[in-house]
PDB file of N, CA and C in Angstrom:
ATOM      1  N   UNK A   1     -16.948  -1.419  -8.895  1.00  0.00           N
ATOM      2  CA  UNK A   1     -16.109  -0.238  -8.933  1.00  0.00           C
ATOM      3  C   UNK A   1     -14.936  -0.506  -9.877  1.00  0.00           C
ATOM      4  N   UNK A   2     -14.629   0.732 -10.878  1.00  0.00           N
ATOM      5  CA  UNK A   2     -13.632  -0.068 -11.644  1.00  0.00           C
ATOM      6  C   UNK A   2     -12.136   0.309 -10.939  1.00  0.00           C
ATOM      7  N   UNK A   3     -11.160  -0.161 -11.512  1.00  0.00           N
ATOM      8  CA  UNK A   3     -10.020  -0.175 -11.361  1.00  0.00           C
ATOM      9  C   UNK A   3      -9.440   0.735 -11.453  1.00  0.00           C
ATOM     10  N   UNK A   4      -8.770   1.844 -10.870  1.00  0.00           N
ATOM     11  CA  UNK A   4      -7.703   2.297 -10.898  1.00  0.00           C
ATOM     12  C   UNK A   4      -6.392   2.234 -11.573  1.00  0.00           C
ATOM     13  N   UNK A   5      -5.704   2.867 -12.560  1.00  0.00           N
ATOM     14  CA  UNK A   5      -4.800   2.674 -12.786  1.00  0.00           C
ATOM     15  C   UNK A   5      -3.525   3.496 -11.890  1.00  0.00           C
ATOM     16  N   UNK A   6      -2.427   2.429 -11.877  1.00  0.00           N
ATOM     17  CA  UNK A   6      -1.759   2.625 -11.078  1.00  0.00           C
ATOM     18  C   UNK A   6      -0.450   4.155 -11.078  1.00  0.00           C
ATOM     19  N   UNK A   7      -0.773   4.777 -11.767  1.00  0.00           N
ATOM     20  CA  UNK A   7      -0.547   6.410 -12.063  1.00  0.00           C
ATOM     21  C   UNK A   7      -1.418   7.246 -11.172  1.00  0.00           C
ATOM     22  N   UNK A   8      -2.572   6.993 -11.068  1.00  0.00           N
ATOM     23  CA  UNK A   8      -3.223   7.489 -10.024  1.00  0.00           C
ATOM     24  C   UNK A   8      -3.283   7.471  -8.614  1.00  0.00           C
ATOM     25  N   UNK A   9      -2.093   6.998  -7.987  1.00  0.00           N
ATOM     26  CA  UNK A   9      -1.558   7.023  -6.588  1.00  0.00           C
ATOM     27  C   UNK A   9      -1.659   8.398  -5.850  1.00  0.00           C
ATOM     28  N   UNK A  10      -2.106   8.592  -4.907  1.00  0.00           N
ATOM     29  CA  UNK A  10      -2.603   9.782  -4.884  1.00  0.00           C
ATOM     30  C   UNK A  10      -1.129  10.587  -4.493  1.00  0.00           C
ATOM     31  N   UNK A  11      -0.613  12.012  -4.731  1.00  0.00           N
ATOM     32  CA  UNK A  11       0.781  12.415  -3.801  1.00  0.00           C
ATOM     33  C   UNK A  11       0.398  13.293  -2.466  1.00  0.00           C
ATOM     34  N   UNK A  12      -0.377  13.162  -2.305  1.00  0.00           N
ATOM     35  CA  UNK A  12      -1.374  13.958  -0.619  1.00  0.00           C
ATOM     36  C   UNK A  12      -0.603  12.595   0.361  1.00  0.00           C
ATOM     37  N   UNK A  13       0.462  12.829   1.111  1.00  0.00           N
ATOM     38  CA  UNK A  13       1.043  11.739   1.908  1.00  0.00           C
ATOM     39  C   UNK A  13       0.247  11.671   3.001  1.00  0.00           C
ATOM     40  N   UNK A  14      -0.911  12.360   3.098  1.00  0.00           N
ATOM     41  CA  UNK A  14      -1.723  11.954   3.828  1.00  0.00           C
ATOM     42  C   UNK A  14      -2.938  11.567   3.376  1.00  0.00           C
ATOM     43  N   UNK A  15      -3.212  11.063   2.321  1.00  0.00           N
ATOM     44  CA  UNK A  15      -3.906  10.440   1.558  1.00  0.00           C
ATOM     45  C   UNK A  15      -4.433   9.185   1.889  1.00  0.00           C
ATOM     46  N   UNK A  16      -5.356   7.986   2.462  1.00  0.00           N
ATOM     47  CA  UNK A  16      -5.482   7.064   2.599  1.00  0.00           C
ATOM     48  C   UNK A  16      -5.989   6.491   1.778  1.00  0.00           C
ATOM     49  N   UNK A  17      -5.317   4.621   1.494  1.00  0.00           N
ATOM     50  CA  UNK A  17      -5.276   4.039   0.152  1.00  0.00           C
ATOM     51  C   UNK A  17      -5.547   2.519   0.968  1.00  0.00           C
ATOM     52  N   UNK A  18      -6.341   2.379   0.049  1.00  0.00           N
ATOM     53  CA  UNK A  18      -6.538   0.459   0.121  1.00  0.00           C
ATOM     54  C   UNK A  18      -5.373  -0.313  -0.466  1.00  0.00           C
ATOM     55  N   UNK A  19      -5.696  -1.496   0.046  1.00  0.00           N
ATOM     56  CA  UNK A  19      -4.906  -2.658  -0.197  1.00  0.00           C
ATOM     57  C   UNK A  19      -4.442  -3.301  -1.201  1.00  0.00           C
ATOM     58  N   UNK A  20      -5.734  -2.651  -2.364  1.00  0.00           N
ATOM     59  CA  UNK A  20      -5.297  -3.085  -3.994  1.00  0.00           C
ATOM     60  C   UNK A  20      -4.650  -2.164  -4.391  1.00  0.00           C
ATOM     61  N   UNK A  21      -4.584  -0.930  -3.785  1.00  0.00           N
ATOM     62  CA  UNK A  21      -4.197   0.277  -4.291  1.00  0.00           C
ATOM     63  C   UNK A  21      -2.776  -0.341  -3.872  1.00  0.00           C
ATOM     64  N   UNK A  22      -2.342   0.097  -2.535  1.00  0.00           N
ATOM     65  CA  UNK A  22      -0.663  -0.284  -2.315  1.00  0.00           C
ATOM     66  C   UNK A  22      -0.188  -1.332  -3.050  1.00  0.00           C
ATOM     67  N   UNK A  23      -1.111  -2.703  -3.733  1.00  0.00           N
ATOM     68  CA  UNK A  23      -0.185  -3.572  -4.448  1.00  0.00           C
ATOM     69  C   UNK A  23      -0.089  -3.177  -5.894  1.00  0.00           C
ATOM     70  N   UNK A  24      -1.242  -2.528  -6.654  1.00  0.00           N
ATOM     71  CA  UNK A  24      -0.732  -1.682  -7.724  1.00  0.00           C
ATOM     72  C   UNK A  24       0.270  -1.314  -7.719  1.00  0.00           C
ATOM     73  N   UNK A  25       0.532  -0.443  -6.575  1.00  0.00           N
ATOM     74  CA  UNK A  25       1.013   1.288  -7.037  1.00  0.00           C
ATOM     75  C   UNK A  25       2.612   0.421  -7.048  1.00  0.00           C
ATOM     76  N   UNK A  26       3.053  -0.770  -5.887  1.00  0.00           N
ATOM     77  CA  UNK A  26       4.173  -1.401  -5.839  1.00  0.00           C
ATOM     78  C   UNK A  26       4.404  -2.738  -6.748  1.00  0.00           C
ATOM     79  N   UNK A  27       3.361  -2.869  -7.626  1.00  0.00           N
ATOM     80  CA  UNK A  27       3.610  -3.731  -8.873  1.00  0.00           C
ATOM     81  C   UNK A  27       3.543  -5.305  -8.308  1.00  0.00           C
ATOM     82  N   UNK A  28       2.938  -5.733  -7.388  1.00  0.00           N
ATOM     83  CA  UNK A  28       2.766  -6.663  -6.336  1.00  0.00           C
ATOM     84  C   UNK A  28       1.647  -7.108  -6.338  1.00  0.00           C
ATOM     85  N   UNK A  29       1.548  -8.736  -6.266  1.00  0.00           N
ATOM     86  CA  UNK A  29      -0.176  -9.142  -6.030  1.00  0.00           C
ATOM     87  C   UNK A  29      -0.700  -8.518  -4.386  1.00  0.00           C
ATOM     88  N   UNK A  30      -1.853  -8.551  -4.445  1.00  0.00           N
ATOM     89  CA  UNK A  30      -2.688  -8.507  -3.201  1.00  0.00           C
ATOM     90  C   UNK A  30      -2.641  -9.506  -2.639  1.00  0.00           C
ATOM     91  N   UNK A  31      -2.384 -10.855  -2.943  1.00  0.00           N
ATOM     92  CA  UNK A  31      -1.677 -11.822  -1.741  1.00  0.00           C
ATOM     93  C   UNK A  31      -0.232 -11.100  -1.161  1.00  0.00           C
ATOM     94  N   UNK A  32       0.063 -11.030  -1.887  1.00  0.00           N
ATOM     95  CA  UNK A  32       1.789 -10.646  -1.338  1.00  0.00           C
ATOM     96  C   UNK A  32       1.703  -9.652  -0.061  1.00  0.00           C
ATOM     97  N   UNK A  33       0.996  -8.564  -0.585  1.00  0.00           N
ATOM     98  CA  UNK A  33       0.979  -7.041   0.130  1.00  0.00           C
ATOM     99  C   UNK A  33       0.331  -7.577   1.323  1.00  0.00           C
ATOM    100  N   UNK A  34      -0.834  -8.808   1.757  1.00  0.00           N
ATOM    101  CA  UNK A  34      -1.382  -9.279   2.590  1.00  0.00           C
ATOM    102  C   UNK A  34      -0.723 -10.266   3.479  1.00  0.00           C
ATOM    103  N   UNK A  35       0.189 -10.943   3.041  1.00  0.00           N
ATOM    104  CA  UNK A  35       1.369 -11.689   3.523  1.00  0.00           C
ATOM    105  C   UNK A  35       2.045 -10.960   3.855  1.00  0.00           C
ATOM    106  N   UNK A  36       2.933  -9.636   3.183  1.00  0.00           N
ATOM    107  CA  UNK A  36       3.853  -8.689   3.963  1.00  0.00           C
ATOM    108  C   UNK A  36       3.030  -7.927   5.160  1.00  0.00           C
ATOM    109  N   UNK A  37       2.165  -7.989   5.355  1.00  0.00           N
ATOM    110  CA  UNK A  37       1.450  -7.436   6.661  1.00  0.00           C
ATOM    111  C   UNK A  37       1.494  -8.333   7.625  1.00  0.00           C
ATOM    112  N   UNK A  38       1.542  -9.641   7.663  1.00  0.00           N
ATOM    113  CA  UNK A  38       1.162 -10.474   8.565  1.00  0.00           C
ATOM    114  C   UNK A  38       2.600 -10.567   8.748  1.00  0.00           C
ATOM    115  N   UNK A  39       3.981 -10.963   7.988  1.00  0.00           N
ATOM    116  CA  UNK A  39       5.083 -10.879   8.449  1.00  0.00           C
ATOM    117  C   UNK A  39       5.961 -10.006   8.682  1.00  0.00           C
ATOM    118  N   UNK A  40       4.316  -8.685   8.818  1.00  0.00           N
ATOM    119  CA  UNK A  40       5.517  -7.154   9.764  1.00  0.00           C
ATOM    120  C   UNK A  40       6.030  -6.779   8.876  1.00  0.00           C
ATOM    121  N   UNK A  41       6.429  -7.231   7.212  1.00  0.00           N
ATOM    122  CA  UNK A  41       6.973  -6.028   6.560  1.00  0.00           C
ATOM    123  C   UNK A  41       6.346  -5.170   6.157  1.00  0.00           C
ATOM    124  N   UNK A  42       4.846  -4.760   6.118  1.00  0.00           N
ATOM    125  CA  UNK A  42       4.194  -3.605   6.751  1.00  0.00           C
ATOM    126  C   UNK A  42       3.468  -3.530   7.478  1.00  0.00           C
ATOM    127  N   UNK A  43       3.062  -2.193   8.155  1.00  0.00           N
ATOM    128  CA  UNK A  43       2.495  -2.165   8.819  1.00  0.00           C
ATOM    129  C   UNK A  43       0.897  -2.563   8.761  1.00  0.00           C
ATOM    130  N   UNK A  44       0.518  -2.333  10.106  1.00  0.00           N
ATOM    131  CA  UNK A  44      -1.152  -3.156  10.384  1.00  0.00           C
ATOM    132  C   UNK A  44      -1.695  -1.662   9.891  1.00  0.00           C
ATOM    133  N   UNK A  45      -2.625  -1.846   9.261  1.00  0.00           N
ATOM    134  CA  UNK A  45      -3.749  -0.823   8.921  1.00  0.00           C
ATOM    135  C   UNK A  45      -4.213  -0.070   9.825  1.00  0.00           C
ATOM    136  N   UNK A  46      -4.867   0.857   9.244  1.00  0.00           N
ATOM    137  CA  UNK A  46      -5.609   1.664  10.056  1.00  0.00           C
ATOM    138  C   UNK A  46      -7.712   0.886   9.963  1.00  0.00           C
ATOM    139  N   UNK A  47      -7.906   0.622  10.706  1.00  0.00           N
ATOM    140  CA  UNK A  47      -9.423  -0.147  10.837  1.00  0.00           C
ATOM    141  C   UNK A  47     -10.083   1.424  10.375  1.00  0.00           C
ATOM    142  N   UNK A  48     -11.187   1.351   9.011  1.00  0.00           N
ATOM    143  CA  UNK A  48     -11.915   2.576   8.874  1.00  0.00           C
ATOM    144  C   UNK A  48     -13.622   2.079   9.191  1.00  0.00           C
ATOM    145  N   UNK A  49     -13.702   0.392   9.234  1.00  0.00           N
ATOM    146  CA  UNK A  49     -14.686   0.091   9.833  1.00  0.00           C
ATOM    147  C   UNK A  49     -14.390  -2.009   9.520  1.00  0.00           C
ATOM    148  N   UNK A  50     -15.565  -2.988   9.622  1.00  0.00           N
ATOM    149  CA  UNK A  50     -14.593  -4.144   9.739  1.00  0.00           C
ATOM    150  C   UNK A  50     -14.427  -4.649   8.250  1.00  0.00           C
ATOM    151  N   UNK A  51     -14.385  -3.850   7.374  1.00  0.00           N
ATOM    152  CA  UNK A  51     -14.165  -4.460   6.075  1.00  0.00           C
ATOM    153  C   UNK A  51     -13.098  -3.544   4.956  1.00  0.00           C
ATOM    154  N   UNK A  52     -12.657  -2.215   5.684  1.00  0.00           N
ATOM    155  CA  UNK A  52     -12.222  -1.382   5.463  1.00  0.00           C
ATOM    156  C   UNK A  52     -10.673  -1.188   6.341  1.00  0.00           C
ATOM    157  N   UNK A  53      -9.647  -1.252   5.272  1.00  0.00           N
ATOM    158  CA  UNK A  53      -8.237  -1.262   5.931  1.00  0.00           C
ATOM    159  C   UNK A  53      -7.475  -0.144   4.813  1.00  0.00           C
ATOM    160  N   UNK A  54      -7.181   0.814   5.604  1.00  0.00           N
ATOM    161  CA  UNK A  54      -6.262   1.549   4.917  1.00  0.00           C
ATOM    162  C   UNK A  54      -4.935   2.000   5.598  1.00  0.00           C
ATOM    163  N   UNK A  55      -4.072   2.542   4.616  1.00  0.00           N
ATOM    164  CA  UNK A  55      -2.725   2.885   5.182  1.00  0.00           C
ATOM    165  C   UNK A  55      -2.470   4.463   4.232  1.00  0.00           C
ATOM    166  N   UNK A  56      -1.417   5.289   5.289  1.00  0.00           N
ATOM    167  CA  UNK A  56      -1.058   6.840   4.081  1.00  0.00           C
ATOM    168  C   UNK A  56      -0.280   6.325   3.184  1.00  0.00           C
ATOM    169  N   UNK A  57      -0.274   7.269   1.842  1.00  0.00           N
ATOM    170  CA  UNK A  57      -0.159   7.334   1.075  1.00  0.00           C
ATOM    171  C   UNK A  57       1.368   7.432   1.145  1.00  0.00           C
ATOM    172  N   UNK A  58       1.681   8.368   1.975  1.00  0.00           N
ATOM    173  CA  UNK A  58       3.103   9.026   2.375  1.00  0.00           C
ATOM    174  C   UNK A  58       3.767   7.702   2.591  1.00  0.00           C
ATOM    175  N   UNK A  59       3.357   6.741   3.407  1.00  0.00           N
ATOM    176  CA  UNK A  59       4.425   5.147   4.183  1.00  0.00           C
ATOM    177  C   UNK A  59       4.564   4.373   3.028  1.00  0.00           C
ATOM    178  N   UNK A  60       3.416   4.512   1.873  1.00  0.00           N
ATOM    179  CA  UNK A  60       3.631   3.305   0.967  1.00  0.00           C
ATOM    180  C   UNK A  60       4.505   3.824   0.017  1.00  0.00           C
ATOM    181  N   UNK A  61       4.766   5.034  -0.319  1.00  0.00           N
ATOM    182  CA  UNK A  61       5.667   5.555  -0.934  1.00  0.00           C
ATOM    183  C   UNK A  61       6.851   5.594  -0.634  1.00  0.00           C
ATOM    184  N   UNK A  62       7.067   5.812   0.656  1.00  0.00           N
ATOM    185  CA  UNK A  62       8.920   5.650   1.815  1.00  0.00           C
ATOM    186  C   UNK A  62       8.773   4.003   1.803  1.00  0.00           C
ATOM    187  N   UNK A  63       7.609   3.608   1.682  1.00  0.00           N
ATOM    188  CA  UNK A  63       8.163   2.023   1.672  1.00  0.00           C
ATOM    189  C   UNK A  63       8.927   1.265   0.350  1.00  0.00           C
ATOM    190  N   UNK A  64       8.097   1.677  -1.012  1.00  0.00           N
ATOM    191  CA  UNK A  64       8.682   1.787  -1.956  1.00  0.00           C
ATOM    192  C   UNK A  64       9.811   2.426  -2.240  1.00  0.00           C
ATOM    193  N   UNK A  65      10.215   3.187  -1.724  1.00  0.00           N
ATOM    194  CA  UNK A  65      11.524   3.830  -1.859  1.00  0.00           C
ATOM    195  C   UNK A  65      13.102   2.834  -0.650  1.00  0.00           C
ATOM    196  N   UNK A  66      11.742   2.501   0.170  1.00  0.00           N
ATOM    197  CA  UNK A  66      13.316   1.911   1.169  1.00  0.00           C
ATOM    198  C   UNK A  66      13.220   0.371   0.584  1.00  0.00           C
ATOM    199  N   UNK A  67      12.240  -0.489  -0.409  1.00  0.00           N
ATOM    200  CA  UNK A  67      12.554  -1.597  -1.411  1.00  0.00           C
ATOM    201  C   UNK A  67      13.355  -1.780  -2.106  1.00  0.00           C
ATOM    202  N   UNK A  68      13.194  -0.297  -3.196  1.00  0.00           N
ATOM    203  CA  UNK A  68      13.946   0.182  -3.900  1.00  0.00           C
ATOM    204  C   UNK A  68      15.555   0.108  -3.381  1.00  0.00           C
ATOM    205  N   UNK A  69      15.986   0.314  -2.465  1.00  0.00           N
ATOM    206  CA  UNK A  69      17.028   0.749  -1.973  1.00  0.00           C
ATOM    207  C   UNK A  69      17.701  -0.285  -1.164  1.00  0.00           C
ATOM    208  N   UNK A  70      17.440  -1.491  -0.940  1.00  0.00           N
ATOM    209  CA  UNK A  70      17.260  -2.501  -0.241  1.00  0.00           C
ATOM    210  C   UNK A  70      17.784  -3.798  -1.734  1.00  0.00           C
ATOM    211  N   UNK A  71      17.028  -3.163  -2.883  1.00  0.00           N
ATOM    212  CA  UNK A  71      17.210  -4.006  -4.046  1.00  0.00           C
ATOM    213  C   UNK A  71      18.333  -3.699  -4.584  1.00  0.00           C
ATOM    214  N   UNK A  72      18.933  -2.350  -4.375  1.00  0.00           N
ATOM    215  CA  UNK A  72      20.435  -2.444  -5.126  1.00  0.00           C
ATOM    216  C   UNK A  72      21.638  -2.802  -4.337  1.00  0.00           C
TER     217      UNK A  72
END
């Protein structure tokens, strides 16, 4: 499957997005975004079956925004 570029974030805040997607869209490796889950700085996924983890579109965006805001 190819890649996504990271402009294509979906704005449907109820949109559900994978794990490569949220570290795109926040300019972040997929270790990182997988480490910030395990230390609670985000949240646990939603299970869509056992190989499948998604989160809305809407949280990764307020999450990026409360980073953002956290960084100045």
């Amino acid at each position: 499957m190819p890649k996504r570029p990271a402009e294509y974030f979906p704005h449907d805040p109820d949109a559900f997005v994978r794990a490569s997607d949220c570290a795109r869209f926040l300019s972040i490796g997929l270790s990182t975004w997988w480490g910030w889950v395990q230390q609670g700085k985000v949240e646990r996924p939603k299970k869509l079956g056992p190989k499948t983890s998604v989160w809305k579109a809407g949280y990764v965006r307020s999450l990026q925004d409360s980073l953002l805001t956290d960084a100045c």
